[in-house]
Protein backbone atom coordinates (compact mmCIF):
# COMPACT_ATOMS: atom_id res chain seq x y z
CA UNK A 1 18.09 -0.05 -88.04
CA UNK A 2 19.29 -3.78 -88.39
CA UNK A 3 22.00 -3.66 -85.87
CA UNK A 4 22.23 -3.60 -82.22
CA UNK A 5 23.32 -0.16 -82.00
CA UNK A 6 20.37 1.11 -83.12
CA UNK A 7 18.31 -1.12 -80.83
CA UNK A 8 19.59 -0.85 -77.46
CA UNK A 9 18.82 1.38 -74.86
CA UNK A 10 22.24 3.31 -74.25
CA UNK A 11 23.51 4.67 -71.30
CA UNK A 12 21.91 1.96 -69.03
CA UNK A 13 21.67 1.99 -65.49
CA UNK A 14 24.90 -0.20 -63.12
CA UNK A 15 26.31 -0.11 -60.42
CA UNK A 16 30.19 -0.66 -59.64
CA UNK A 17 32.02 -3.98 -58.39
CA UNK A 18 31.74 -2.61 -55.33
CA UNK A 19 28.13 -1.29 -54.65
CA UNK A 20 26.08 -2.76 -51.78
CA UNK A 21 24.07 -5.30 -52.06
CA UNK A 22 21.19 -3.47 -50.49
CA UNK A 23 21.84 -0.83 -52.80
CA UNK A 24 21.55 -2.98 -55.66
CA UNK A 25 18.20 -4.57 -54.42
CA UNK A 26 16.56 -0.84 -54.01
CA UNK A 27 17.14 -0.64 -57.60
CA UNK A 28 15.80 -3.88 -59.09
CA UNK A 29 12.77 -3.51 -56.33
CA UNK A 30 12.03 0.46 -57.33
CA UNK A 31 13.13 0.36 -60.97
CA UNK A 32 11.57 -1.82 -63.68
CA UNK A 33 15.10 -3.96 -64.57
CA UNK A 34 15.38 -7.51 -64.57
CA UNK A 35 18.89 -7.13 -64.51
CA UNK A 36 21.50 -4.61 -63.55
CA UNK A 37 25.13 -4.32 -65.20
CA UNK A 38 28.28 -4.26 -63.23
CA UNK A 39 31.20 -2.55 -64.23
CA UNK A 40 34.32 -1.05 -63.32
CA UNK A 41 34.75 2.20 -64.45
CA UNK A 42 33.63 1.60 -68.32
CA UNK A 43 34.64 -2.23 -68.32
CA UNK A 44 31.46 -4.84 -67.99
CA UNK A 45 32.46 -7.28 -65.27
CA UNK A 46 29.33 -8.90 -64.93
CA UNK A 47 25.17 -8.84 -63.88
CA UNK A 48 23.07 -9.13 -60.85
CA UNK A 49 19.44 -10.32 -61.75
CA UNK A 50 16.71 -10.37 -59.83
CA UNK A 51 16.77 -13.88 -59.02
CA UNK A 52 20.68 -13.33 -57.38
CA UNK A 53 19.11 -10.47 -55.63
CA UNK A 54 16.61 -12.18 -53.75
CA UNK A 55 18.80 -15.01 -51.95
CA UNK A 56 20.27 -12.16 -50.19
CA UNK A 57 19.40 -11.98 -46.89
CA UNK A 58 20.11 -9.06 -44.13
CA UNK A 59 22.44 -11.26 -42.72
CA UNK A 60 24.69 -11.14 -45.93
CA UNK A 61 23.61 -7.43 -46.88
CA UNK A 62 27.63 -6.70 -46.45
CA UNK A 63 28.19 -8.35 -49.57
CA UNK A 64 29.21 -6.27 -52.59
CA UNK A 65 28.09 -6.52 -56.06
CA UNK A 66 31.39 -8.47 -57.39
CA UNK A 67 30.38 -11.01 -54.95
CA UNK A 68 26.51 -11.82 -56.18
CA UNK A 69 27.27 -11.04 -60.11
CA UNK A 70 27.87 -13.74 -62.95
CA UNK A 71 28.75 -13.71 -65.47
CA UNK A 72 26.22 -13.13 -68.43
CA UNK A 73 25.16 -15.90 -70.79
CA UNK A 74 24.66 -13.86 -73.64
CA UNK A 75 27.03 -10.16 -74.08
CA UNK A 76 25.73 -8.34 -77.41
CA UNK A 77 28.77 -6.47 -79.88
CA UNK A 78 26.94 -2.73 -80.74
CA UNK A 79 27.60 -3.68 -84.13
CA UNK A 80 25.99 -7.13 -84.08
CA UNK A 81 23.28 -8.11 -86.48
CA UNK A 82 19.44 -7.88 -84.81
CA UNK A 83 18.72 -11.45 -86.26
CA UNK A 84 22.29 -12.47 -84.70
CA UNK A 85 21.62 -11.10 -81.31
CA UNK A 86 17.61 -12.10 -81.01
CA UNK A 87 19.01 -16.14 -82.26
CA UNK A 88 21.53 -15.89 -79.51
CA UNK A 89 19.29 -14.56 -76.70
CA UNK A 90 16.53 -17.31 -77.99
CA UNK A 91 19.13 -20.41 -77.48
CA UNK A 92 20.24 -19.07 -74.14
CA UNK A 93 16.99 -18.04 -73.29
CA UNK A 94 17.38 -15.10 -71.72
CA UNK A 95 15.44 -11.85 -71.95
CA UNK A 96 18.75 -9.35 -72.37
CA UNK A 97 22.35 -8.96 -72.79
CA UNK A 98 24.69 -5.81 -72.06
CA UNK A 99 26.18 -4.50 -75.33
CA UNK A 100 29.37 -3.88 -75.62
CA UNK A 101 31.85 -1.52 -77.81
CA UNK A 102 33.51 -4.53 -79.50
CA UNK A 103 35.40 -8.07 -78.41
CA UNK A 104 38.83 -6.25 -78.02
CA UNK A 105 36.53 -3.08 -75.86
CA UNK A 106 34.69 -4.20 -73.07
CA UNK A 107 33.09 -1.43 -72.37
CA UNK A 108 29.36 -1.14 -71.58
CA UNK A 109 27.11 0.99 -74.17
CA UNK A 110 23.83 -0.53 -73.92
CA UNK A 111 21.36 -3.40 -73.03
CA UNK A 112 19.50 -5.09 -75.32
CA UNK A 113 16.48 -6.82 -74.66
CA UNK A 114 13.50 -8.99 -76.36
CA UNK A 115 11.22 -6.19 -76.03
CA UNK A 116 13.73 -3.70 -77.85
CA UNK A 117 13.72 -6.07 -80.50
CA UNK A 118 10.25 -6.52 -80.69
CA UNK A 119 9.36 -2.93 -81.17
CA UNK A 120 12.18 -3.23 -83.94
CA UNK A 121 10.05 -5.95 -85.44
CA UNK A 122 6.83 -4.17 -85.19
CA UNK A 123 8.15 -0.65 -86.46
CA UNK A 124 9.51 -2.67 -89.26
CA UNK A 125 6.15 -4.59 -90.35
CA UNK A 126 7.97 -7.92 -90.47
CA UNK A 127 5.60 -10.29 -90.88
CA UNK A 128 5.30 -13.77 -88.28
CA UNK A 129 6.02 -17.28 -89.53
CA UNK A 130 3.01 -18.65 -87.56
CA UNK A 131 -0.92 -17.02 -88.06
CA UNK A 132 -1.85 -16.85 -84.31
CA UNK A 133 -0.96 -17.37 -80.65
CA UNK A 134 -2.67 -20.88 -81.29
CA UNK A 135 0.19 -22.24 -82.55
CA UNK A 136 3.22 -21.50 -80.32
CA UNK A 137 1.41 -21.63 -76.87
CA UNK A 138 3.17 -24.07 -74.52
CA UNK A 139 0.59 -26.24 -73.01
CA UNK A 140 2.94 -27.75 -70.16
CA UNK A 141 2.31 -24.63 -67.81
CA UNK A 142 3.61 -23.96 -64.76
CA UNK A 143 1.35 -22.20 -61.91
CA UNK A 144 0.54 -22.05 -58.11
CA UNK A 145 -2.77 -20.97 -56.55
CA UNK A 146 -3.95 -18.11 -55.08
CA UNK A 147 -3.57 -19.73 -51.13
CA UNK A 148 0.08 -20.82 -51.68
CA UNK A 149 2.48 -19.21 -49.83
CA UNK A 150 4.73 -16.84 -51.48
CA UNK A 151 8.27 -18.69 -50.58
CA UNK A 152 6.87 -21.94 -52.03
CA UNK A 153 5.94 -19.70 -55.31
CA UNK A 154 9.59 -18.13 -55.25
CA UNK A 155 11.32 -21.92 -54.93
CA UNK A 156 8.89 -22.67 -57.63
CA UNK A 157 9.84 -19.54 -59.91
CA UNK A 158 14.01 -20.56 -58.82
CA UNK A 159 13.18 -24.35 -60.04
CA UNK A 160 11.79 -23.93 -63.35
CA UNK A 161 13.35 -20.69 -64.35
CA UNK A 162 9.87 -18.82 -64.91
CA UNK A 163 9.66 -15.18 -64.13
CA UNK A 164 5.83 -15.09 -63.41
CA UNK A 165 3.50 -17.72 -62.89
CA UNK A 166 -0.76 -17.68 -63.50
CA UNK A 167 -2.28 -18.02 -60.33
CA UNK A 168 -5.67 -20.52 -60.42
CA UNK A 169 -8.35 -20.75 -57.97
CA UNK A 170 -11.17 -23.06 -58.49
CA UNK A 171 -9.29 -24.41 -61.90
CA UNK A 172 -9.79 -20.39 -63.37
CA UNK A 173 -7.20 -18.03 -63.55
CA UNK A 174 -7.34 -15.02 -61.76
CA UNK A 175 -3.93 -13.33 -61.65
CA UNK A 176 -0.30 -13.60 -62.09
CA UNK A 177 2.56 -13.58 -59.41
CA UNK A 178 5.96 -12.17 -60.98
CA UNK A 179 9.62 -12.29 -59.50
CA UNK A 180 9.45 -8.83 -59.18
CA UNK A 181 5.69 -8.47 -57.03
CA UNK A 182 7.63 -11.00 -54.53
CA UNK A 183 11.02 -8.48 -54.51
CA UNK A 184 8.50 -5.58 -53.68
CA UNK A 185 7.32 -7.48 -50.85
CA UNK A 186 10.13 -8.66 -49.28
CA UNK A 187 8.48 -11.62 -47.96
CA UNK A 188 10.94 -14.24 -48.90
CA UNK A 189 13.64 -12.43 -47.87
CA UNK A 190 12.12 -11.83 -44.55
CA UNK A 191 10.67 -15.17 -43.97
CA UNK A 192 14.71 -16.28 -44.35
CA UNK A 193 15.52 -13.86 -41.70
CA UNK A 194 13.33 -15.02 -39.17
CA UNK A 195 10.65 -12.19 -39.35
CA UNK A 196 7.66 -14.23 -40.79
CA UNK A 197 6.39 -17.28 -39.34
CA UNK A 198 3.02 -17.31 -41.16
CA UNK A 199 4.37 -16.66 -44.79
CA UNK A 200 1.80 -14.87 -46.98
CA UNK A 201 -0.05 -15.69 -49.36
CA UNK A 202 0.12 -15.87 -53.55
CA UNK A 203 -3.33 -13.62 -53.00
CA UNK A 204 -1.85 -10.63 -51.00
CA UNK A 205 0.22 -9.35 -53.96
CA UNK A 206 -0.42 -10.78 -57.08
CA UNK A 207 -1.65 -8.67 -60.19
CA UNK A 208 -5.38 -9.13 -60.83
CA UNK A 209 -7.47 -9.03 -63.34
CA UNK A 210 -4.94 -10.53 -65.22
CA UNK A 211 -3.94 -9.60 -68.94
CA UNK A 212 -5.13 -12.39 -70.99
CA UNK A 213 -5.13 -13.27 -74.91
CA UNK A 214 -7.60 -16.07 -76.41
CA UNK A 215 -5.83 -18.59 -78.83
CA UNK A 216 -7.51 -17.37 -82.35
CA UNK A 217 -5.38 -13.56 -82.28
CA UNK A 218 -2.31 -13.02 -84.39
CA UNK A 219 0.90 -12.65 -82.83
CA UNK A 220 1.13 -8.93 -83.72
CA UNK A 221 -1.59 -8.23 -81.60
CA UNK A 222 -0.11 -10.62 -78.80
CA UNK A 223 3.44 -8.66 -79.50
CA UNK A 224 1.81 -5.40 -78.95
CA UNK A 225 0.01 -5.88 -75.68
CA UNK A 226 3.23 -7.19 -74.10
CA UNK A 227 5.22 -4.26 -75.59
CA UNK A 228 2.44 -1.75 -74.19
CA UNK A 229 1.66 -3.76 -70.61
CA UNK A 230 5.64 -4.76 -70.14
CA UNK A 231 5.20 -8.16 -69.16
CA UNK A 232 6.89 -11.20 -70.02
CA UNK A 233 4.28 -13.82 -70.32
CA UNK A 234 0.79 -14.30 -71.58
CA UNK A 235 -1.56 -16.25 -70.47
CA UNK A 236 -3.83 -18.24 -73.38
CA UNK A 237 -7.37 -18.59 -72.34
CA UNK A 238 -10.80 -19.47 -73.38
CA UNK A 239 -14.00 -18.44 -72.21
CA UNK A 240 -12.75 -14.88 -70.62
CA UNK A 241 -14.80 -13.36 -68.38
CA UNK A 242 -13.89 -9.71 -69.18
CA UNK A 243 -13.11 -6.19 -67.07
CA UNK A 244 -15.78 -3.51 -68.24
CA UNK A 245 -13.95 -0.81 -70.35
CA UNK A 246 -10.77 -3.15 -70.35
CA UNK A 247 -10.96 -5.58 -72.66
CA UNK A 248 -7.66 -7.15 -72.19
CA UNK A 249 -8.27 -8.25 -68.67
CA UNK A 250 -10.40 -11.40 -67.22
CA UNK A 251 -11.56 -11.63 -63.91
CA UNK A 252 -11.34 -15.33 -64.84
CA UNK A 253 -10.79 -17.64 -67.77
CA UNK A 254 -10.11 -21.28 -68.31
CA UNK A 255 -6.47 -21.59 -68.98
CA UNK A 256 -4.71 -23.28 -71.85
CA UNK A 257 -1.24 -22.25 -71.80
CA UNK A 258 1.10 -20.02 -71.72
CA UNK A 259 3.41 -17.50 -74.39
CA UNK A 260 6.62 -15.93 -73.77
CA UNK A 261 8.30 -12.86 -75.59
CA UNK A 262 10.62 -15.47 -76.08
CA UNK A 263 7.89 -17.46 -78.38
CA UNK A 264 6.72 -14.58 -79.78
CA UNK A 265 10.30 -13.49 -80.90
CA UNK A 266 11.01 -16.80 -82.62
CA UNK A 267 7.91 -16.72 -84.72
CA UNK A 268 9.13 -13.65 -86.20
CA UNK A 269 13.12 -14.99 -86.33
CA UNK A 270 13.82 -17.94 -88.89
């Protein structure tokens, strides 16, 4: 199980060149995809991401998909190497790539992401180059607080690329605000349109308790708990003030930083 092929979720869910774009945001709001594949018949044409999704307004919804997609920065062979794939999703970083047949058959077979790969990793005991999360936790971290409004979050998330963000109040962190809880809302969208002229707040959906991870545990255990919560980054905190009965989530902590899949990944990829 060291190629692609055996990675990759087949028979993935797109959408043709010519789908709505409303139809195409009910699917990245109600489904858990970052990204959907667009195709034409078999052929891969291109991707719509959440991030294209959510510049849409009502105003536009008469666009189709051909005219939101790009084109994507990273397109997988089936028969590519695992170690090939996860280097070329780390330099691009990006979370997943369609997978195609071959370079001379465009068509669509799969998606591969960083979390197929990580359960590759962990079903194959491959050991980490680095002990713990210690060592590959950005510092530099991004966040907003929990009174922000959610379109400054979103122009925040667009800016620096980050899918999710900690949210602080009183310098602790209490939750995190994802790409996706602001899709589900609809409030940047809306507040485009017209419909909002007190924007909500960072509070009103965020995820709290958040999940958290302190700075001594090994990167397996950090690779599991994104693997069994789905989420894409992790805050690093001390001095957790744990959930009774779940001992992965803080009602507050002092944050340090911040790991990705992506960093987790590249400890295990030389």
């Amino acid at each position: 199980m060291n190629n692609v092929k055996d990675v990759m979720t087949p028979n993935p869910v797109t959408v043709s060149v010519d789908t709505s774009a409303t139809k195409v945001r009910s699917i990245l709001r109600d489904e858990s995809f970052r990204c959907v594949p667009v195709v034409s018949g078999t052929r891969l044409e291109g991707i719509i991401t959440r991030g294209d999704i959510i510049k849409i307004t009502s105003t536009k919804s008469n666009l189709e998909a051909r005219g939101i997609m790009d084109r994507p920065k990273v397109i997988a062979r089936s028969d590519m190497d695992i170690t090939e794939i996860s280097k070329k999703l780390l330099k691009s970083d990006v979370v997943q790539a369609p997978v195609i047949k071959s370079e001379d058959n465009m068509s669509l077979v799969g998606v591969i992401s960083v979390v197929d790969i990580l359960k590759n990793v962990m079903e194959r005991k491959l050991k980490p180059l680095n002990q713990n999360v210690g060592e590959i936790t950005v510092k530099d971290v991004v966040i907003c607080h929990y009174d922000d409004p959610i379109t400054k979050v979103w122009y925040k998330m667009d800016d620096t690329g980050f899918s999710g963000l900690p949210v602080i109040k009183k310098k602790k962190i209490i939750g995190m605000i994802t790409r996706k809880d602001i899709i589900n809302s609809g409030n940047v969208r809306i507040s485009r349109e017209g419909g909002i002229k007190t924007p909500s707040k960072v509070e009103t959906i965020m995820k709290t308790p958040p999940i958290v991870i302190t700075p001594d545990k090994g990167i397996n255990e950090a690779a599991k708990m994104m693997i069994q919560f789905d989420i894409g980054r992790l805050p690093v905190v001390e001095n957790p003030i744990y959930i009774k009965n779940e001992p992965q989530r803080a009602r507050e902590a002092d944050l340090l930083g911040i790991v990705s899949r992506e960093d987790i990944l590249g400890s295990y990829i030389s």
